[in-house]
C-alpha atoms as a PDB file:
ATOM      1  CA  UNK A   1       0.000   0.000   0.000  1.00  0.00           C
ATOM      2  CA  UNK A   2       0.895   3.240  -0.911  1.00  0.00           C
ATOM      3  CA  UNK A   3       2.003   5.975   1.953  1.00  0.00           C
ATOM      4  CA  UNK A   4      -0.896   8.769   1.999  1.00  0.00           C
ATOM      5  CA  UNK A   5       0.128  11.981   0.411  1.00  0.00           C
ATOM      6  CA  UNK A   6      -0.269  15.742   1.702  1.00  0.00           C
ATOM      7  CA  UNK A   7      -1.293  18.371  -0.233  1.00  0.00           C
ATOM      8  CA  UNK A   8      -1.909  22.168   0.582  1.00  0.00           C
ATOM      9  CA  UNK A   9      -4.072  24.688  -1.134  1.00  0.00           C
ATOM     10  CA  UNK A  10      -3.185  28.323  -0.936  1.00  0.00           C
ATOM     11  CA  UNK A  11      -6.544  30.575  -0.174  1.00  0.00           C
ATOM     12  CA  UNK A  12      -5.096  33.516   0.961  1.00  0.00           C
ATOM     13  CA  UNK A  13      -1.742  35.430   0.656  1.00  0.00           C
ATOM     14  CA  UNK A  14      -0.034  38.708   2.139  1.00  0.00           C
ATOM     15  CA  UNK A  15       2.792  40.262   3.212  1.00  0.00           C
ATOM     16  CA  UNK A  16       3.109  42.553   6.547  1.00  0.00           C
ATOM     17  CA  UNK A  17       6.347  43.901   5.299  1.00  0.00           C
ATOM     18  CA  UNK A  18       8.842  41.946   6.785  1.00  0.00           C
ATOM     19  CA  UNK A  19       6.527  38.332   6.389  1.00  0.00           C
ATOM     20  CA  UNK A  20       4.480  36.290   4.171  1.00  0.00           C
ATOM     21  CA  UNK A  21       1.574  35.401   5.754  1.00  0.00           C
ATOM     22  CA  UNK A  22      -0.331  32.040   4.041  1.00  0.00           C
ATOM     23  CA  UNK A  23      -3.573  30.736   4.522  1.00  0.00           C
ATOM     24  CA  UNK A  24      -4.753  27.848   3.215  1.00  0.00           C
ATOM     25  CA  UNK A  25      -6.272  23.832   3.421  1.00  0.00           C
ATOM     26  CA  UNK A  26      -4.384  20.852   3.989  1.00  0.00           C
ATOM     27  CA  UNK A  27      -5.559  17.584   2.273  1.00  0.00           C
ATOM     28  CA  UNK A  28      -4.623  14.073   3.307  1.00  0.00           C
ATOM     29  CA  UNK A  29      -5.368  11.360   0.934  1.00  0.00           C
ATOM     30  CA  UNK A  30      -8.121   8.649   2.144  1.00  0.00           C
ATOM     31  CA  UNK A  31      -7.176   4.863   2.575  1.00  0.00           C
ATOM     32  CA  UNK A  32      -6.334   2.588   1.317  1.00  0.00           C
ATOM     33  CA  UNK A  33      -2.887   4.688   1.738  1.00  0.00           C
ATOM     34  CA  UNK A  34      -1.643   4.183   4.975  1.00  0.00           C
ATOM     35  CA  UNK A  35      -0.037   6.412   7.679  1.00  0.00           C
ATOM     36  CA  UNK A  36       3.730   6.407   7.826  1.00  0.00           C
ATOM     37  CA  UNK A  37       4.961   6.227  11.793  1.00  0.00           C
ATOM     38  CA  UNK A  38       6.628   9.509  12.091  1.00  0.00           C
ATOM     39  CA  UNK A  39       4.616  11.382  10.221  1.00  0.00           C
ATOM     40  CA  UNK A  40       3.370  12.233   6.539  1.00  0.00           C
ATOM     41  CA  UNK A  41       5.732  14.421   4.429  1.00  0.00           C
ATOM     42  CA  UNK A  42       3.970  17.805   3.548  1.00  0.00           C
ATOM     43  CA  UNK A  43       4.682  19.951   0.005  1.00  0.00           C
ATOM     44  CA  UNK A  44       4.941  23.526   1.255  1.00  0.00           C
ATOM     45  CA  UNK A  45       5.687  24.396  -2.213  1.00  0.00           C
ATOM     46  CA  UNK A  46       2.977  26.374  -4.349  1.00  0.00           C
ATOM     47  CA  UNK A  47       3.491  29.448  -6.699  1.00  0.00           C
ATOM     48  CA  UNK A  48       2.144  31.810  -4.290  1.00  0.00           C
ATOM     49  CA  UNK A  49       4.859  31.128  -1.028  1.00  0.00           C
ATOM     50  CA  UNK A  50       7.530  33.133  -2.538  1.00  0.00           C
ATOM     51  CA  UNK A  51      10.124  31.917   0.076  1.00  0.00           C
ATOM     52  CA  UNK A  52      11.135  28.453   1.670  1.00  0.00           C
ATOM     53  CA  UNK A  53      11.848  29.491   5.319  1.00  0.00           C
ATOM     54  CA  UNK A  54       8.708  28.755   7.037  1.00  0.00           C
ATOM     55  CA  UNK A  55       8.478  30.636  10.810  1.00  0.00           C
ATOM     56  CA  UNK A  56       5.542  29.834  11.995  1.00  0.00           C
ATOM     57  CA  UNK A  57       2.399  27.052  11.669  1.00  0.00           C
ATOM     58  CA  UNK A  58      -0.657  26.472  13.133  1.00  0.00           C
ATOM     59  CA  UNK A  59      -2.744  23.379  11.255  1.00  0.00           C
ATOM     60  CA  UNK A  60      -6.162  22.895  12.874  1.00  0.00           C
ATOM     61  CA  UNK A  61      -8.524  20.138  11.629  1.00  0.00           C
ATOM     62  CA  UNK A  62     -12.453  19.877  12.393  1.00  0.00           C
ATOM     63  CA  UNK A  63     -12.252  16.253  13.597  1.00  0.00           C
ATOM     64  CA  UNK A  64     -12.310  16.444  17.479  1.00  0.00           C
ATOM     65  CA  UNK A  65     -10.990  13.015  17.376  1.00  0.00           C
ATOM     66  CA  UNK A  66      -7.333  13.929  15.914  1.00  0.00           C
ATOM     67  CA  UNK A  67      -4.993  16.526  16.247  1.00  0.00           C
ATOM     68  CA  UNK A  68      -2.414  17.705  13.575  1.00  0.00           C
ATOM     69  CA  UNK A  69       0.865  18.877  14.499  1.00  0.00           C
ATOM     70  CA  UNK A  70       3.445  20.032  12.083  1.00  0.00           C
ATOM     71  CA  UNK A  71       7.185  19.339  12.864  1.00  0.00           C
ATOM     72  CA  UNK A  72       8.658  22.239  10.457  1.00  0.00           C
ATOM     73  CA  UNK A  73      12.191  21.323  11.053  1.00  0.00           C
ATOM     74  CA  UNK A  74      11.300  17.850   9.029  1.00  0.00           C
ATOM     75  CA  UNK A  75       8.297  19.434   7.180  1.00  0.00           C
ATOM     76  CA  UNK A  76       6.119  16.304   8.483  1.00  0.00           C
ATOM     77  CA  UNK A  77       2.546  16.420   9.683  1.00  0.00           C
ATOM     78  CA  UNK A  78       2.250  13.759  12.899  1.00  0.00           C
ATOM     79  CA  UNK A  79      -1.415  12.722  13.407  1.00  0.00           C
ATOM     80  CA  UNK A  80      -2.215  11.939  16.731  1.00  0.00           C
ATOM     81  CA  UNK A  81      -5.597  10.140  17.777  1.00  0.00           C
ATOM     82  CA  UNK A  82      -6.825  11.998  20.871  1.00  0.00           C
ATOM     83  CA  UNK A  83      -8.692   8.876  22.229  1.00  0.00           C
ATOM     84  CA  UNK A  84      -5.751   6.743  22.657  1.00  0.00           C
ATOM     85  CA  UNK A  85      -3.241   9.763  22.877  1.00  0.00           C
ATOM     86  CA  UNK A  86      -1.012   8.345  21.035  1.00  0.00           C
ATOM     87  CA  UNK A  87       0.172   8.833  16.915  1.00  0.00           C
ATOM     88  CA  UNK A  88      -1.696   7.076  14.660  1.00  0.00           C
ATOM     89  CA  UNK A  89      -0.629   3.656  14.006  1.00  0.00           C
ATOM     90  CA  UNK A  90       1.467   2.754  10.297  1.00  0.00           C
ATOM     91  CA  UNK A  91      -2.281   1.161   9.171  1.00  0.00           C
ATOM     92  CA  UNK A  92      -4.751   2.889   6.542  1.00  0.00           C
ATOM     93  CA  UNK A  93      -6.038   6.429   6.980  1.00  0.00           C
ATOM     94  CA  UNK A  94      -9.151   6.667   9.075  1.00  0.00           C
ATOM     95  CA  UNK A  95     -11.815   8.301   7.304  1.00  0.00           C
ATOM     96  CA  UNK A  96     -12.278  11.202   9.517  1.00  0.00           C
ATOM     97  CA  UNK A  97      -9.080  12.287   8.993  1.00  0.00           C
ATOM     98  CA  UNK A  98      -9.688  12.121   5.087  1.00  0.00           C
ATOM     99  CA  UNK A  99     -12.516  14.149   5.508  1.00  0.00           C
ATOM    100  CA  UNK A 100     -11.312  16.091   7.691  1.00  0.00           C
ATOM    101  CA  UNK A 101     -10.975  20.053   7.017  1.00  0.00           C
ATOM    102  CA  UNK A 102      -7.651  20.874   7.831  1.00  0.00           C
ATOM    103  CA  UNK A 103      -6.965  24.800   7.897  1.00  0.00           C
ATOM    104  CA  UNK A 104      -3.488  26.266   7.341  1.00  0.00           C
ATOM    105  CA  UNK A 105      -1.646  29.475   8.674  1.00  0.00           C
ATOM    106  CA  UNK A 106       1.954  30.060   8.056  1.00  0.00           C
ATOM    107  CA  UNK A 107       4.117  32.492   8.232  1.00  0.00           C
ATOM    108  CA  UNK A 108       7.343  32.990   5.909  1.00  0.00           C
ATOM    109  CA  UNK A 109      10.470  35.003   5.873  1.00  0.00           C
ATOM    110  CA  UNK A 110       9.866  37.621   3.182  1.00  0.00           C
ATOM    111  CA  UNK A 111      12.184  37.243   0.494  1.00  0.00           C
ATOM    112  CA  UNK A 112      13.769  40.941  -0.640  1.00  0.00           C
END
């Protein structure tokens, strides 16, 4: 089986001067791909971020059941099952999490 893939879709974008400010979705594909222990590798990359040093990030999904935490250093989102309290498992993706509406806000060094 296939590991599930992240993707991210850009809504909103400005700059306060000195950042880039980024709003947007996060998308997590539905099983049969599977969660990889460790976390899924995210694609920050999209026309509108016009710089690769991310700051700051908040992801915040819908689901009460899971909560999304991005490590930036490794640009991996870990999915952690609130119920157990514990990352998920390396099994398929739950549909909730699939489903889930997963909101984005980063914030960028502004390139000059």
């Amino acid at each position: 089986m296939a590991v599930a893939t992240v993707t991210l879709t850009v809504t909103n974008t400005w700059s306060d001067g000195k950042r880039q400010h980024v709003i947007g979705t996060v998308g997590i594909s539905p099983a049969p791909d599977t969660y990889a222990t460790g976390g899924l590798a995210a694609d920050i990359k999209d026309p509108l971020i016009k710089s690769t040093k991310l700051r700051w990030v908040s992801i915040r999904g819908a689901a009460i059941l899971y909560q999304y935490i991005f490590v930036a250093s490794t640009t991996k989102i870990k999915i952690f099952d609130l119920v157990f309290q514990t990352e998920l498992a390396a099994a398929a993706i739950p549909a909730d999490v699939s489903n889930d509406i997963i909101d984005f806000y980063g914030i960028f060094d502004q390139l000059r």
